[in-house]
PDB file of N, CA and C in Angstrom:
ATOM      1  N   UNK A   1     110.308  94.354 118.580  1.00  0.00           N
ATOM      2  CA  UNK A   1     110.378  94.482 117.137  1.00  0.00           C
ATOM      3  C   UNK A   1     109.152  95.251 116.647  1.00  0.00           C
ATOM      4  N   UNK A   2     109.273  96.724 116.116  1.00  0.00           N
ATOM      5  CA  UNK A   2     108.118  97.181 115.827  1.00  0.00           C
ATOM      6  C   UNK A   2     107.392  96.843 114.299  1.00  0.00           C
ATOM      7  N   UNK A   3     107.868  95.726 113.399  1.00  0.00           N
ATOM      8  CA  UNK A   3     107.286  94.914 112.283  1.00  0.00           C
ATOM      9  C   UNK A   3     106.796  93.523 113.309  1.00  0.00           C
ATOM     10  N   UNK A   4     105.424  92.886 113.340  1.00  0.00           N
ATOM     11  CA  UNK A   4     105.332  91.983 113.976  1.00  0.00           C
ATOM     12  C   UNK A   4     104.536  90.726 112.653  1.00  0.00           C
ATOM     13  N   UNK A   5     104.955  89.797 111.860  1.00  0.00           N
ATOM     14  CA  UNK A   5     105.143  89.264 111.182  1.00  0.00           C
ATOM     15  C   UNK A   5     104.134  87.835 111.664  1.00  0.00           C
ATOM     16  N   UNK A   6     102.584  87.799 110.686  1.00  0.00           N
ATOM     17  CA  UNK A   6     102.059  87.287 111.326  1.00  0.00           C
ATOM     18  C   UNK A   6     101.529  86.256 110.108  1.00  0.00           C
ATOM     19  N   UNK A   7     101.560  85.092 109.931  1.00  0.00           N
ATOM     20  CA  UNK A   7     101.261  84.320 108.506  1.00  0.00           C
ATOM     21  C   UNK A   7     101.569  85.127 107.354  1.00  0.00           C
ATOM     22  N   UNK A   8     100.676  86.399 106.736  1.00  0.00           N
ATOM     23  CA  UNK A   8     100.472  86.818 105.645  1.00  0.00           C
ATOM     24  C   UNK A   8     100.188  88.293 106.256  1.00  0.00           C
ATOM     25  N   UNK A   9     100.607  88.602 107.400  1.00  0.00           N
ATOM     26  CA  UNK A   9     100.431  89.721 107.648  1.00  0.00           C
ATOM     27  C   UNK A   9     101.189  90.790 108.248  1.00  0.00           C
ATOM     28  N   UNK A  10     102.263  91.626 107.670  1.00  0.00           N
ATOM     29  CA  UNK A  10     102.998  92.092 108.540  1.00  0.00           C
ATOM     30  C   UNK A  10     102.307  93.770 109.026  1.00  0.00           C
ATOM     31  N   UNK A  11     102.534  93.559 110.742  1.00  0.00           N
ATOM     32  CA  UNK A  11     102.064  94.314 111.554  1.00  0.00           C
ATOM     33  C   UNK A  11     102.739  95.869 111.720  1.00  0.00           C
ATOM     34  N   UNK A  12     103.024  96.811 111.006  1.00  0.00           N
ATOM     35  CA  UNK A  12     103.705  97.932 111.732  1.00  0.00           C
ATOM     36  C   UNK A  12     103.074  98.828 113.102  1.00  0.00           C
ATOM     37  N   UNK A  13     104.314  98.832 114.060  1.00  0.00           N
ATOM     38  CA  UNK A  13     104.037  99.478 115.510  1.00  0.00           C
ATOM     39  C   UNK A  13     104.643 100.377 115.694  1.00  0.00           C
ATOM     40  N   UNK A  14     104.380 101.577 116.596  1.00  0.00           N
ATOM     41  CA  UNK A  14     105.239 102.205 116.579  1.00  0.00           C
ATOM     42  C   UNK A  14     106.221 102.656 115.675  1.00  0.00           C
ATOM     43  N   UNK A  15     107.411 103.172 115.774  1.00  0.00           N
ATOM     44  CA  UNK A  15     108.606 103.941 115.436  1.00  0.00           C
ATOM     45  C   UNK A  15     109.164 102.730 114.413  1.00  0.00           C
ATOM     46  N   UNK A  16     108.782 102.722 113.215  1.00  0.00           N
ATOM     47  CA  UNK A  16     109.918 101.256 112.604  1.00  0.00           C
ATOM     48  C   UNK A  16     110.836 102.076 111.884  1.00  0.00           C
ATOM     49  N   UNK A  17     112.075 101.223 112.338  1.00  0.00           N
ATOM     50  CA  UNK A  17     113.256 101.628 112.061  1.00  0.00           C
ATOM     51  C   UNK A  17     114.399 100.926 111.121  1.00  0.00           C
ATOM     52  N   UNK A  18     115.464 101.415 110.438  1.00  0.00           N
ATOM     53  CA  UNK A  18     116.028 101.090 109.388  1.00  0.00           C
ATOM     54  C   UNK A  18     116.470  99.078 109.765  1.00  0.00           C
ATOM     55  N   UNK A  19     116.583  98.888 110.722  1.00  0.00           N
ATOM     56  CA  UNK A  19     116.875  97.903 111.283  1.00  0.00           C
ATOM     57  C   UNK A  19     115.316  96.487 110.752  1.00  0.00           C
ATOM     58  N   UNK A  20     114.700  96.998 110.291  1.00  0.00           N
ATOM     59  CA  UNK A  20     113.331  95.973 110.012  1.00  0.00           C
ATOM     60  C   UNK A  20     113.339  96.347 108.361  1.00  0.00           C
ATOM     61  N   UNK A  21     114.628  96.530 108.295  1.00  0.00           N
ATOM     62  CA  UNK A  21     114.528  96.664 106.187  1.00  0.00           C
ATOM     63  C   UNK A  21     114.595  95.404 105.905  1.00  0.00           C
ATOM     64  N   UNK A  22     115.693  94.435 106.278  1.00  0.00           N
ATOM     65  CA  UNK A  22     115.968  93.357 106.013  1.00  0.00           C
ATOM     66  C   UNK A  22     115.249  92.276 106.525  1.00  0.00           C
ATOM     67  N   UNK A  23     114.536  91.829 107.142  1.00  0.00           N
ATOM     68  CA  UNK A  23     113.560  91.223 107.749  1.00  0.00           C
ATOM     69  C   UNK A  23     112.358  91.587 106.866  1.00  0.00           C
ATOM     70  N   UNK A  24     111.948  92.608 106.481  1.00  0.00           N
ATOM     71  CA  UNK A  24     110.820  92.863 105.537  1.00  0.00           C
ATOM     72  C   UNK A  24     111.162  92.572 104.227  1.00  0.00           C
ATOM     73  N   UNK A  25     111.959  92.957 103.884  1.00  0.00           N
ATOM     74  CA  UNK A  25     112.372  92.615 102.419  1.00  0.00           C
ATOM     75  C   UNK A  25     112.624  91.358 102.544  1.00  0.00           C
ATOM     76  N   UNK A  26     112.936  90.534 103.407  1.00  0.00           N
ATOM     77  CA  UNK A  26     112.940  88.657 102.933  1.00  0.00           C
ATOM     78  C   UNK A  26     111.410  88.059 103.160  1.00  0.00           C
ATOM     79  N   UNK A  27     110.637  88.998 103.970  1.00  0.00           N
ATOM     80  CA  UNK A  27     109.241  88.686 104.137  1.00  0.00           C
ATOM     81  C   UNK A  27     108.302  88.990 102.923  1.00  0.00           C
ATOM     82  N   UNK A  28     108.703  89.614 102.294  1.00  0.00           N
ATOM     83  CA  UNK A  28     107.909  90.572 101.214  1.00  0.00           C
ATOM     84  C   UNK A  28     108.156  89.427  99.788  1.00  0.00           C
ATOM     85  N   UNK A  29     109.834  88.826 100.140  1.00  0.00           N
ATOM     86  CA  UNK A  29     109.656  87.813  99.089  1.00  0.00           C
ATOM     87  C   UNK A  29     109.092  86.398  99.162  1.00  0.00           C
ATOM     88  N   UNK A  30     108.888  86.376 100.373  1.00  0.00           N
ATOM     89  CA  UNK A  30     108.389  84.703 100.957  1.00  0.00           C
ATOM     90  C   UNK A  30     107.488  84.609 100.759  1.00  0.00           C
ATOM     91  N   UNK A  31     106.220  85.886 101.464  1.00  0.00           N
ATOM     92  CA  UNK A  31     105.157  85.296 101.134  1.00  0.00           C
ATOM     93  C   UNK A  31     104.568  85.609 100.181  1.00  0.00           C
ATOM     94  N   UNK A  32     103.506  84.844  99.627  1.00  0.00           N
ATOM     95  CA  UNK A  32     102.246  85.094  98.499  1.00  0.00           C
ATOM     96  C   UNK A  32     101.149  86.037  98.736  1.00  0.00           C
ATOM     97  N   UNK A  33     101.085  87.191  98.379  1.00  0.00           N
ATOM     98  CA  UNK A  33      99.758  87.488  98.499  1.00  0.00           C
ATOM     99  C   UNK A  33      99.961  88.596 100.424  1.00  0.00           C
ATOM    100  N   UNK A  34     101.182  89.450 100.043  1.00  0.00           N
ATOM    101  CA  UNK A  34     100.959  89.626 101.938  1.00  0.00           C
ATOM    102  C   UNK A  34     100.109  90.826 102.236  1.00  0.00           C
ATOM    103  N   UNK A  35      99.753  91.200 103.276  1.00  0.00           N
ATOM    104  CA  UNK A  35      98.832  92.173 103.491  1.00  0.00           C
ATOM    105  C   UNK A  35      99.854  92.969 104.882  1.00  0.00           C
ATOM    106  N   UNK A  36      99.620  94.248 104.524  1.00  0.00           N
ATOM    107  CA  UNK A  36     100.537  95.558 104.958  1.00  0.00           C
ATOM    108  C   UNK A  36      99.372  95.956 106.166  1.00  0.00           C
ATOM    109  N   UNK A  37      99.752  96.092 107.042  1.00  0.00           N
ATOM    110  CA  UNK A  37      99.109  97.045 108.272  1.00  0.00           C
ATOM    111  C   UNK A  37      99.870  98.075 109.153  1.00  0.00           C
ATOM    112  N   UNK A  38      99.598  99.175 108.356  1.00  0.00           N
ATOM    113  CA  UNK A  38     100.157 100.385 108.881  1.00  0.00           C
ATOM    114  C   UNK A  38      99.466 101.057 110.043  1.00  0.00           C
ATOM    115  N   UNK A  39      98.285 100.204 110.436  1.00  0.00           N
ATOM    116  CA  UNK A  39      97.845 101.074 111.747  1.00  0.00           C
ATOM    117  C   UNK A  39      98.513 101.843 112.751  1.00  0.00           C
ATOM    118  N   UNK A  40      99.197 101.169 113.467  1.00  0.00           N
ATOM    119  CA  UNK A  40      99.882 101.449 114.510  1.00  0.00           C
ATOM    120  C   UNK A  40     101.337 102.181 114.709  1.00  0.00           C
ATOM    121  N   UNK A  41     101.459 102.031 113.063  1.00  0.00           N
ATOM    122  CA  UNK A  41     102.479 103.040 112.918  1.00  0.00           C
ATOM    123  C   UNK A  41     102.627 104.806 113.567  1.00  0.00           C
ATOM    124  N   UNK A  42     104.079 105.114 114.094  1.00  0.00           N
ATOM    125  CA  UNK A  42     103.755 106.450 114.174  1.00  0.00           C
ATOM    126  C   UNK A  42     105.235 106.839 113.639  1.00  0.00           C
ATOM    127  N   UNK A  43     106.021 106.190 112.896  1.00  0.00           N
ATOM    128  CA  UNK A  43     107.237 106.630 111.900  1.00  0.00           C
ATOM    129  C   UNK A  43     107.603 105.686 111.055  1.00  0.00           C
ATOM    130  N   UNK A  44     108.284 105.688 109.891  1.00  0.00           N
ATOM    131  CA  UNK A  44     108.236 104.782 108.782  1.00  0.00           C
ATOM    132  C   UNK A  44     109.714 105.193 108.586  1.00  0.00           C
ATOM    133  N   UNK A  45     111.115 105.010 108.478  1.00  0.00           N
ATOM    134  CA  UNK A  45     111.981 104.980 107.967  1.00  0.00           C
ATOM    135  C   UNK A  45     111.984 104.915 106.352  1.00  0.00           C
ATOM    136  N   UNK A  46     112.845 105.491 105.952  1.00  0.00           N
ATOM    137  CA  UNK A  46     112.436 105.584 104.330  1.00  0.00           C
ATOM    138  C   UNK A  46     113.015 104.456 103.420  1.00  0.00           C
ATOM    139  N   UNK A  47     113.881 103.510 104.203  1.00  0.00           N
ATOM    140  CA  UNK A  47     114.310 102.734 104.119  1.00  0.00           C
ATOM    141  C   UNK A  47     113.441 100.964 103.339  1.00  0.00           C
ATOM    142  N   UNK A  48     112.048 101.211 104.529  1.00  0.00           N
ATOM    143  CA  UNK A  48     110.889 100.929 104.775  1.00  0.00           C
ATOM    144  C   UNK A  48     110.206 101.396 103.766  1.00  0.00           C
ATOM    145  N   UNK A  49     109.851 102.593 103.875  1.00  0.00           N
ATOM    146  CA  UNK A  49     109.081 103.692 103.023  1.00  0.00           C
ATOM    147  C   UNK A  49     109.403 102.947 101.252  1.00  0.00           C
ATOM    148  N   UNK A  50     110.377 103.027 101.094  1.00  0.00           N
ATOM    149  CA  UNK A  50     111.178 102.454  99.596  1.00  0.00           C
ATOM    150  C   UNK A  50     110.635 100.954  99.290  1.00  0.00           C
ATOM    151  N   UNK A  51     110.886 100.317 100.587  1.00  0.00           N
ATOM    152  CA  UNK A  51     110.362  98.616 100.316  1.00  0.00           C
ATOM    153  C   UNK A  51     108.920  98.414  99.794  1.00  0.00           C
ATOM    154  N   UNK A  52     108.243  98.973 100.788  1.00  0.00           N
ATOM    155  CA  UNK A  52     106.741  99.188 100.435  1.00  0.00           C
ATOM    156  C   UNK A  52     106.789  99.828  99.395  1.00  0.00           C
ATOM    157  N   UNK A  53     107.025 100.798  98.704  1.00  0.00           N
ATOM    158  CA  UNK A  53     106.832 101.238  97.083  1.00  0.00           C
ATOM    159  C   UNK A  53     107.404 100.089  96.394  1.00  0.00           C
ATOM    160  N   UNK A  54     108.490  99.579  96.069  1.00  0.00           N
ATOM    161  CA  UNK A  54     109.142  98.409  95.487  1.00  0.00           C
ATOM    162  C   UNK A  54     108.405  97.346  95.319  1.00  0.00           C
ATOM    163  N   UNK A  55     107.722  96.854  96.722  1.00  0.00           N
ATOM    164  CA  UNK A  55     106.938  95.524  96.737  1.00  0.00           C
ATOM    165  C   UNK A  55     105.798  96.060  96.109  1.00  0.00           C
ATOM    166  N   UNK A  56     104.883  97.406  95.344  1.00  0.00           N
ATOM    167  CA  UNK A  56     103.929  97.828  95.064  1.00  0.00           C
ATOM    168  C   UNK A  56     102.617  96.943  95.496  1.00  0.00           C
ATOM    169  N   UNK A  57     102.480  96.379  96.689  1.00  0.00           N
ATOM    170  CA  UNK A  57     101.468  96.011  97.443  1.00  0.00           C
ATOM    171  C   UNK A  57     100.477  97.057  98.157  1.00  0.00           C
ATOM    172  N   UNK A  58      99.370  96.552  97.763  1.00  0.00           N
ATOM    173  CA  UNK A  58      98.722  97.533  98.606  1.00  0.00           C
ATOM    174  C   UNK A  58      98.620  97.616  99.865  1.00  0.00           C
ATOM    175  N   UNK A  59      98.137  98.573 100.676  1.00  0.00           N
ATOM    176  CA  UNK A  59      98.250  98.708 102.017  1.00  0.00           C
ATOM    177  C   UNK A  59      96.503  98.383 102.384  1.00  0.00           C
ATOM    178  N   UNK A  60      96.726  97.623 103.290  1.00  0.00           N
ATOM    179  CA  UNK A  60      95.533  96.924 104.062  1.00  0.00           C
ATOM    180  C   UNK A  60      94.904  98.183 104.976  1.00  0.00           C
ATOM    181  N   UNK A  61      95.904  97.826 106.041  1.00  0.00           N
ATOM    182  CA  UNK A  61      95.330  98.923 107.115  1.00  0.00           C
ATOM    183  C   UNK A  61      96.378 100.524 107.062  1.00  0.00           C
ATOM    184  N   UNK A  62      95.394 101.525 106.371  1.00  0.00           N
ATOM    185  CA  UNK A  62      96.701 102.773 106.653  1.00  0.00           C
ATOM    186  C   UNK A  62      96.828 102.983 107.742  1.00  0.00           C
ATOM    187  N   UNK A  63      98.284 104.471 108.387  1.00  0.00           N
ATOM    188  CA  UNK A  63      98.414 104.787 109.411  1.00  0.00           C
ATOM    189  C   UNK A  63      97.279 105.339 110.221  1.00  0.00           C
ATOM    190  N   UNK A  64      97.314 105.488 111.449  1.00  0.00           N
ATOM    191  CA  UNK A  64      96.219 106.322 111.707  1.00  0.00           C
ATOM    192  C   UNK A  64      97.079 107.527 112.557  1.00  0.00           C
ATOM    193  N   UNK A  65      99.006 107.560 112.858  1.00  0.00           N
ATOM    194  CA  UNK A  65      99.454 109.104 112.519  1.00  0.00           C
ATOM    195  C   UNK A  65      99.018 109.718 111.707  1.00  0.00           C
ATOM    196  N   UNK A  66      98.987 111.555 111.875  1.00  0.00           N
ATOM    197  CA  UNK A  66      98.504 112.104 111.120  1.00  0.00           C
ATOM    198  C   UNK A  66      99.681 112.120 109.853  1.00  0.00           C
ATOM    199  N   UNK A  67     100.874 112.319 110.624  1.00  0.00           N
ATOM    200  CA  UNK A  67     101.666 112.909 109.110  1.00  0.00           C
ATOM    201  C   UNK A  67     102.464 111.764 108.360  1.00  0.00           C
ATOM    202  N   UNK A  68     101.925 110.448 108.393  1.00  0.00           N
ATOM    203  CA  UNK A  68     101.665 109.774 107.695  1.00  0.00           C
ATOM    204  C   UNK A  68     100.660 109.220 106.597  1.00  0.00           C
ATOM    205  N   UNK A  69      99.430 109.714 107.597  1.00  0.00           N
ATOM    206  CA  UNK A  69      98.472 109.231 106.803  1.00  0.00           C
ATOM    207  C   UNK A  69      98.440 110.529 105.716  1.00  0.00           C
ATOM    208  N   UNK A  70      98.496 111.867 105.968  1.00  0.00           N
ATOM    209  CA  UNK A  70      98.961 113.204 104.927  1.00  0.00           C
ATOM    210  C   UNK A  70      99.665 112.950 104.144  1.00  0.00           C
ATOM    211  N   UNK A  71     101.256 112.792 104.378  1.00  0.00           N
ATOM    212  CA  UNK A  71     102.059 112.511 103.444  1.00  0.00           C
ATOM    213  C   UNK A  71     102.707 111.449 102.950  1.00  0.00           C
ATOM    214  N   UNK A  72     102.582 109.972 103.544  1.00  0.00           N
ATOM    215  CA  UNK A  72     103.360 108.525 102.877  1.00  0.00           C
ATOM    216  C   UNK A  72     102.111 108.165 102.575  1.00  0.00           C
ATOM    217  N   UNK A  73     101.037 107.887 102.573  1.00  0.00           N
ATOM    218  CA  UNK A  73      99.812 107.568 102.151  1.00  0.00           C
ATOM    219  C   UNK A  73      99.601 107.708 100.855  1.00  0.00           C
ATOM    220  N   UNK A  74      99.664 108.977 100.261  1.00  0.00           N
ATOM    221  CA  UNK A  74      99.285 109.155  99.265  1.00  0.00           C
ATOM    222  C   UNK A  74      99.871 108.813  98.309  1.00  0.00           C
ATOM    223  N   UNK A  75     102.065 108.987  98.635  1.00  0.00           N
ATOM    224  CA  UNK A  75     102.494 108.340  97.938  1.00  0.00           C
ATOM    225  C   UNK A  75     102.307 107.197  97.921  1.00  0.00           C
ATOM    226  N   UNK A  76     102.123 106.599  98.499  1.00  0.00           N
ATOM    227  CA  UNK A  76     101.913 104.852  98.305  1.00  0.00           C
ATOM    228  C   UNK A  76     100.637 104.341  97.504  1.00  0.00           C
ATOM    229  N   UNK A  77      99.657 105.350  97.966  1.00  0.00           N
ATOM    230  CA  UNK A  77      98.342 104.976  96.821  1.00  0.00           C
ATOM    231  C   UNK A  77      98.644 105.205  95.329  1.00  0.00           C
ATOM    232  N   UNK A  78      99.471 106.252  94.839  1.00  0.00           N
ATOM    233  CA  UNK A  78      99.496 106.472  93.823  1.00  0.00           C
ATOM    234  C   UNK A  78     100.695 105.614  92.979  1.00  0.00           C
ATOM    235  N   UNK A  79     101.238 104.760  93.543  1.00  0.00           N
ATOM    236  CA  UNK A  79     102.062 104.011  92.778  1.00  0.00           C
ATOM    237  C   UNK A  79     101.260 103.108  91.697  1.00  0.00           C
TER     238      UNK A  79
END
């Protein structure tokens, strides 16, 4: 599972795919207060991409891909 879902912290790994929409979006409403870690990311489905704008949470840890951290980054800061 490349979302790894940890108390208050969900982990992105690798390639996350449309398949971790629904699992995030019931996580995003459960917990209080969650914290986003995009480190390990190296693709974001837009699916994903949409949730994270929606939940307008900030992002803890950004990607450290480049063409993430270039281009979903910024959208996400500027919400």
């Amino acid at each position: 599972m490349p979302i790894h879902f940890e108390d208050r912290t969900a982990r992105f790994e690798g390639a996350c795919t449309v398949e971790e929409a629904i699992p995030l979006a019931e996580w995003l409403c459960a917990v209080e207060d969650p914290r986003l870690d995009l480190g390990g990311c190296t693709a974001l489905h837009t699916a994903l991409l949409q949730l994270l704008l929606a939940s307008e949470r900030p992002i803890a840890v950004p990607p450290e891909d480049a063409f993430l951290k270039g281009w979903v980054m910024p959208v996400l800061v500027k919400r």
